[in-house]
N, C-alpha and C. Protein backbone atom coordinates (compact mmCIF):
# COMPACT_ATOMS: atom_id res chain seq x y z
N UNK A 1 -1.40 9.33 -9.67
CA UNK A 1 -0.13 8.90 -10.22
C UNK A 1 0.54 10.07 -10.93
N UNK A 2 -0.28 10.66 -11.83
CA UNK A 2 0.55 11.90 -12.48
C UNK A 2 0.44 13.02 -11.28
N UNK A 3 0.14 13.07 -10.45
CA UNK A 3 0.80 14.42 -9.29
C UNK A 3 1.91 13.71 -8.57
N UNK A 4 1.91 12.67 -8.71
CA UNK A 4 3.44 11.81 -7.73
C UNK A 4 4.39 12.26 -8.79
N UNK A 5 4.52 11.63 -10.20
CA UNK A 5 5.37 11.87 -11.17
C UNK A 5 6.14 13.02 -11.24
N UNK A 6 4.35 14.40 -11.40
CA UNK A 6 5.12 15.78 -11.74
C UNK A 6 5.68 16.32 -10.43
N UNK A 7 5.46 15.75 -9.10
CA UNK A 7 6.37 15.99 -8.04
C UNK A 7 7.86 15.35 -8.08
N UNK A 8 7.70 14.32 -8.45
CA UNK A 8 9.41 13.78 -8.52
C UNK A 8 10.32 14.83 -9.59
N UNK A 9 9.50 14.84 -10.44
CA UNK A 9 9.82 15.77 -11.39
C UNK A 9 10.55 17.07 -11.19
N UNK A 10 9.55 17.77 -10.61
CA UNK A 10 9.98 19.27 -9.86
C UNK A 10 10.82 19.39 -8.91
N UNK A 11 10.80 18.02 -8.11
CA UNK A 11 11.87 18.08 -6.88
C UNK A 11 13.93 17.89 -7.50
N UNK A 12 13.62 16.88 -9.10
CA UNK A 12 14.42 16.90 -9.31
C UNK A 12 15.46 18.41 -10.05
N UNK A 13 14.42 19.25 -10.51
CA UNK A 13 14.93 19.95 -11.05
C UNK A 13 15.40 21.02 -10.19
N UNK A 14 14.58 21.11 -8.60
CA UNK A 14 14.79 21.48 -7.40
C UNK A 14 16.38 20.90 -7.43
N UNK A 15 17.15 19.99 -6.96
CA UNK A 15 18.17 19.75 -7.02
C UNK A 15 19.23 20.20 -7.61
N UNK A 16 18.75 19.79 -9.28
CA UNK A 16 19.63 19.82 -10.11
C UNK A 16 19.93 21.45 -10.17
N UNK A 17 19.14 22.22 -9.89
CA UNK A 17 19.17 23.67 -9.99
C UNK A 17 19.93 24.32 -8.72
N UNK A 18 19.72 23.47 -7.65
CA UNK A 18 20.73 24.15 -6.19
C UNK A 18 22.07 23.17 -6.11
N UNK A 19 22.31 22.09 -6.81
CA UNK A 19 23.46 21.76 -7.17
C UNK A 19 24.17 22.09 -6.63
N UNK A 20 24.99 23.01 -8.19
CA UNK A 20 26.36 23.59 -8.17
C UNK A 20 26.67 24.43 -7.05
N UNK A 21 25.78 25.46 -6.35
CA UNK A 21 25.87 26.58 -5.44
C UNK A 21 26.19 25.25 -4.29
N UNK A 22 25.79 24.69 -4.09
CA UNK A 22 25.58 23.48 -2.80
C UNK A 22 26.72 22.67 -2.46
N UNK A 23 27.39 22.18 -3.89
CA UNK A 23 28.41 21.83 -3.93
C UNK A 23 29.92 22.81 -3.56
N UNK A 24 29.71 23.61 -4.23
CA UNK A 24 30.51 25.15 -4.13
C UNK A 24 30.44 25.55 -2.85
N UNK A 25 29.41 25.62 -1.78
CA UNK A 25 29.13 26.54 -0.26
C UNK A 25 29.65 24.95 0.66
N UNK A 26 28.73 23.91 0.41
CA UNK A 26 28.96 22.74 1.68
C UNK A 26 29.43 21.11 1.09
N UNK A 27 30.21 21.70 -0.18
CA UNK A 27 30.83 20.28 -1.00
C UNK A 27 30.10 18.97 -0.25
N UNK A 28 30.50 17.89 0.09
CA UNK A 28 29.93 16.95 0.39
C UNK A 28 28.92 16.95 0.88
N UNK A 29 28.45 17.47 2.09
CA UNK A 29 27.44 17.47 3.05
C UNK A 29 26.46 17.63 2.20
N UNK A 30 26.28 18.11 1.21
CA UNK A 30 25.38 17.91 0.01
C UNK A 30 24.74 16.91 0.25
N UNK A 31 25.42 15.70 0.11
CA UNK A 31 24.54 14.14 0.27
C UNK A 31 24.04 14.09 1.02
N UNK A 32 24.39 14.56 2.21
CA UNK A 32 23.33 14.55 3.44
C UNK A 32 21.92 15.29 3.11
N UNK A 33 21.96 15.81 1.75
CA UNK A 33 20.03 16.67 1.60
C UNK A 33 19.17 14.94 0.84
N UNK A 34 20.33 13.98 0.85
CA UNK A 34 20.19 13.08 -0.04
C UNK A 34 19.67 11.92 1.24
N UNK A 35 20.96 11.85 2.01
CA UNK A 35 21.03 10.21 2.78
C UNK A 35 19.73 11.21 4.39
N UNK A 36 19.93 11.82 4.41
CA UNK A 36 19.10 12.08 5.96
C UNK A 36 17.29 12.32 5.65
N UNK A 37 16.91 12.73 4.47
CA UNK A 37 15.42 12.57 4.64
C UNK A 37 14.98 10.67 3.95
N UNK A 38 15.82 10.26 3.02
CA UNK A 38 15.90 8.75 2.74
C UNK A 38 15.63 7.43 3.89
N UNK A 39 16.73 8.05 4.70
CA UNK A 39 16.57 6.87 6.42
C UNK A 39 14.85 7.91 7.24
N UNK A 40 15.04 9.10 7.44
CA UNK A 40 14.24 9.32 7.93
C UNK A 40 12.79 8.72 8.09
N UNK A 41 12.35 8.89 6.09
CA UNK A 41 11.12 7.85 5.51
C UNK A 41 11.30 6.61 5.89
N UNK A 42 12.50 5.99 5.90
CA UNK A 42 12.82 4.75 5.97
C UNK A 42 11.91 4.19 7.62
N UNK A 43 12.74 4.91 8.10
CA UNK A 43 12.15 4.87 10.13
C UNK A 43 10.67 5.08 10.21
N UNK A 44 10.25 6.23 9.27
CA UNK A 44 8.68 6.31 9.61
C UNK A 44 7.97 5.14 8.86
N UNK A 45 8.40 4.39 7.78
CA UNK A 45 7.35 3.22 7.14
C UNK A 45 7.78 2.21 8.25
N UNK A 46 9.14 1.69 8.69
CA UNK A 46 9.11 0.73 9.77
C UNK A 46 7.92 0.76 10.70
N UNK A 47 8.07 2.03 11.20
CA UNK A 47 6.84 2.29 12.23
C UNK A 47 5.57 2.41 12.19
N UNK A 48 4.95 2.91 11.52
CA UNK A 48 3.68 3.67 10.84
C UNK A 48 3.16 2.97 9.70
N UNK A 49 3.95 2.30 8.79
CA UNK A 49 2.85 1.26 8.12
C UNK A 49 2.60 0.33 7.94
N UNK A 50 1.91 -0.13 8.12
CA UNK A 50 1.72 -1.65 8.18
C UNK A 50 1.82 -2.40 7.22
N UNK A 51 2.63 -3.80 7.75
CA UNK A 51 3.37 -5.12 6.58
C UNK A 51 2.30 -5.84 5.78
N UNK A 52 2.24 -5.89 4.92
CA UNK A 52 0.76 -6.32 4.14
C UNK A 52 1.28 -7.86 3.72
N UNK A 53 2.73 -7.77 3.45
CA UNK A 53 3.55 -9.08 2.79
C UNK A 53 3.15 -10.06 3.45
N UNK A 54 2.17 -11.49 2.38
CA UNK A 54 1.16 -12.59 2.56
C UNK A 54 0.64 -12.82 3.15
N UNK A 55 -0.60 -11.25 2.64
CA UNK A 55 -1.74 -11.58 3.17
C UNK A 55 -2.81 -11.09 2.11
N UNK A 56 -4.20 -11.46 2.23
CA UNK A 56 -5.02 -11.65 1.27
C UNK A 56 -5.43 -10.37 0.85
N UNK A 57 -6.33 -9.62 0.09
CA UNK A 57 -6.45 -8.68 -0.21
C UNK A 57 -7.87 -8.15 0.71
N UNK A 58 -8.19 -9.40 1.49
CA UNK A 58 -9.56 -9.28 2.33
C UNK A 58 -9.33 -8.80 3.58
N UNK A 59 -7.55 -9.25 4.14
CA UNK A 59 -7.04 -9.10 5.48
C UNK A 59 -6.47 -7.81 5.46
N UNK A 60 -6.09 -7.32 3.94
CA UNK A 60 -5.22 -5.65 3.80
C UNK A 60 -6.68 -4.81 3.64
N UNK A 61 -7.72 -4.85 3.36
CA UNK A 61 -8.92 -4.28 3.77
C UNK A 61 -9.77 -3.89 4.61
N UNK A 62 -9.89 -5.25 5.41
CA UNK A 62 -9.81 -5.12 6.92
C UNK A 62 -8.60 -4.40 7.59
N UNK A 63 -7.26 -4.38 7.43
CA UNK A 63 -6.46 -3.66 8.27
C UNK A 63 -6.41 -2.21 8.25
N UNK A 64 -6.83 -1.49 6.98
CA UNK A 64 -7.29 -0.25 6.45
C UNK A 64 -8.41 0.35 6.74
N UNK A 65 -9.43 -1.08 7.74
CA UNK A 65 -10.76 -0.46 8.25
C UNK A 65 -11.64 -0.36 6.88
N UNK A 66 -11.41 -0.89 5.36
CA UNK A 66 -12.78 -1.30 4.53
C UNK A 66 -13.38 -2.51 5.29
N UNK A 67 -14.88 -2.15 4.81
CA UNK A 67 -15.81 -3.09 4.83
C UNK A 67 -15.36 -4.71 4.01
N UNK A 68 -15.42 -5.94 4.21
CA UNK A 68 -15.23 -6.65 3.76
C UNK A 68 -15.98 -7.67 3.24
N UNK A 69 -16.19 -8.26 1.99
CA UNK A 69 -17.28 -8.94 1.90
C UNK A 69 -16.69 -10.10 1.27
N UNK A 70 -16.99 -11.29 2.24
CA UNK A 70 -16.10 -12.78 1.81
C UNK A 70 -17.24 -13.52 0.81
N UNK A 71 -16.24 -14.16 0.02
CA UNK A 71 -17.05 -15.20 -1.34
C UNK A 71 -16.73 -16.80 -1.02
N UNK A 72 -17.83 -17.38 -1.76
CA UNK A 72 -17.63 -19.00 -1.59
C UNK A 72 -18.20 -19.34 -2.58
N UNK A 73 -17.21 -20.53 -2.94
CA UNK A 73 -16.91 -21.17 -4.01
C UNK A 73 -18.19 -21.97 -4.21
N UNK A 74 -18.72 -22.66 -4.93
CA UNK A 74 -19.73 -23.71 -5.12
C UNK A 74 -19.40 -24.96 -4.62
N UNK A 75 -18.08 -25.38 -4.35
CA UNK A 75 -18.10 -26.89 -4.25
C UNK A 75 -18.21 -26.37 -2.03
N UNK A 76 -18.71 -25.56 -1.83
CA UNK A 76 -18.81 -25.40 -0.46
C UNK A 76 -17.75 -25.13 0.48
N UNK A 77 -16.36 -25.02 0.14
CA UNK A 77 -15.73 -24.92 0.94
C UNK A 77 -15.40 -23.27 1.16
N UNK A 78 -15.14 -23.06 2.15
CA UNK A 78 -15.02 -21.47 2.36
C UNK A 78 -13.90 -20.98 2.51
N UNK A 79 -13.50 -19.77 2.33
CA UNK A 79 -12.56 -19.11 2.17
C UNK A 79 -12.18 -18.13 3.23
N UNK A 80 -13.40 -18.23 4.65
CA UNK A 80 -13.13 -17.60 5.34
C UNK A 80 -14.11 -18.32 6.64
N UNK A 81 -13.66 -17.43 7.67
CA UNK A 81 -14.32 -18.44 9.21
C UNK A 81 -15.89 -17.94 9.13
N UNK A 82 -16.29 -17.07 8.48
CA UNK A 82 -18.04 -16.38 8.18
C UNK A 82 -18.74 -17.57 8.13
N UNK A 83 -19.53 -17.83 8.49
CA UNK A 83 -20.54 -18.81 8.26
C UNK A 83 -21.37 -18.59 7.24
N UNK A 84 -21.60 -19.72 5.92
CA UNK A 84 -22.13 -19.15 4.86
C UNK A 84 -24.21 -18.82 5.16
N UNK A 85 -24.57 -18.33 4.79
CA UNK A 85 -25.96 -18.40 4.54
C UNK A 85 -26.68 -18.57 3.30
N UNK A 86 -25.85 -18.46 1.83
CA UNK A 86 -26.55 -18.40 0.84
C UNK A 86 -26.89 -20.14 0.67
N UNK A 87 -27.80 -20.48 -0.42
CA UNK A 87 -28.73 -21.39 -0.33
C UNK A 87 -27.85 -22.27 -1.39
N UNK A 88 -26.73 -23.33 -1.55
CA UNK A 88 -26.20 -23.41 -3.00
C UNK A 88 -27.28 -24.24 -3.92
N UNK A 89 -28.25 -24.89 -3.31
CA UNK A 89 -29.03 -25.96 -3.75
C UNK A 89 -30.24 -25.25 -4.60
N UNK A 90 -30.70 -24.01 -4.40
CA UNK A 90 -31.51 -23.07 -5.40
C UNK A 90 -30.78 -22.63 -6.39
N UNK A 91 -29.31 -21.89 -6.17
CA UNK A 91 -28.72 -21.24 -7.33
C UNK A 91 -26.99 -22.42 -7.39
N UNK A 92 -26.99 -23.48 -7.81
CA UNK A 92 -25.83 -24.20 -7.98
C UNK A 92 -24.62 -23.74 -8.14
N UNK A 93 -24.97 -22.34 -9.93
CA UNK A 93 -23.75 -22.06 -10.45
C UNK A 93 -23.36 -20.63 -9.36
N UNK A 94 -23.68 -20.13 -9.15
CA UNK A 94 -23.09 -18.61 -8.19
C UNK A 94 -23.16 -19.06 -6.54
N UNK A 95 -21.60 -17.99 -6.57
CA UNK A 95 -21.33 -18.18 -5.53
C UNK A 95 -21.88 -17.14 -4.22
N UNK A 96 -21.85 -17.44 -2.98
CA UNK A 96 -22.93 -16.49 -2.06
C UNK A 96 -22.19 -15.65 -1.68
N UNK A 97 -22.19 -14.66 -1.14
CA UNK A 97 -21.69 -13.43 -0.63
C UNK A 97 -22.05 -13.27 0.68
N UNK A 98 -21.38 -13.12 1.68
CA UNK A 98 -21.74 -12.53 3.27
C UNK A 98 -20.77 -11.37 3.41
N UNK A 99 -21.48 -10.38 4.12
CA UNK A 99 -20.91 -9.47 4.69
C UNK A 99 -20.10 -9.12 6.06
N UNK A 100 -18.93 -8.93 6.21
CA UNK A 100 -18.68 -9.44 7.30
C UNK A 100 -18.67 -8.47 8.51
């Protein structure tokens, strides 16, 4: 997080420092150092990353290729298609863990 920051940081002062000369040599077209790498990112997340919006934090793990390990509740019902194996009738209060 603080190398993202002190990069926004530096890039701004990058700007603010080629400014005036920028404005002065290619007046407007300036914005274009603004609007053309903005859409660019824009086009590459459309493409290249994947929509995570409602879905579980088990299904954005799996889509990232982590290992996933599904939990179940005590009153038996499951939270996922895994078939449980833990025993609930030895340990009542904890819930079992499978690996998937």
């Amino acid at each position: 997080m603080t190398i993202g920051m002190a990069a926004i940081a530096l890039m701004n002062v990058v700007w603010l420092e080629a400014a005036p000369s920028a404005f002065a040599d290619i007046s407007w077209k300036f914005y274009l150092c603004f609007i053309i790498p903005a859409y660019l990112f824009a086009i590459i997340c459309w493409f290249f990353y994947p929509n995570t919006k409602g879905l579980a934090l088990e299904e954005i793990a799996l889509l990232f290729g982590d290992e996933v390990q599904t939990t179940y509740d005590v009153s038996g019902t499951e939270n996922s298609t895994v078939e449980e194996t833990h025993d609930k009738e030895s340990h009542p209060t904890s819930a079992g863990v499978e690996k998937v």
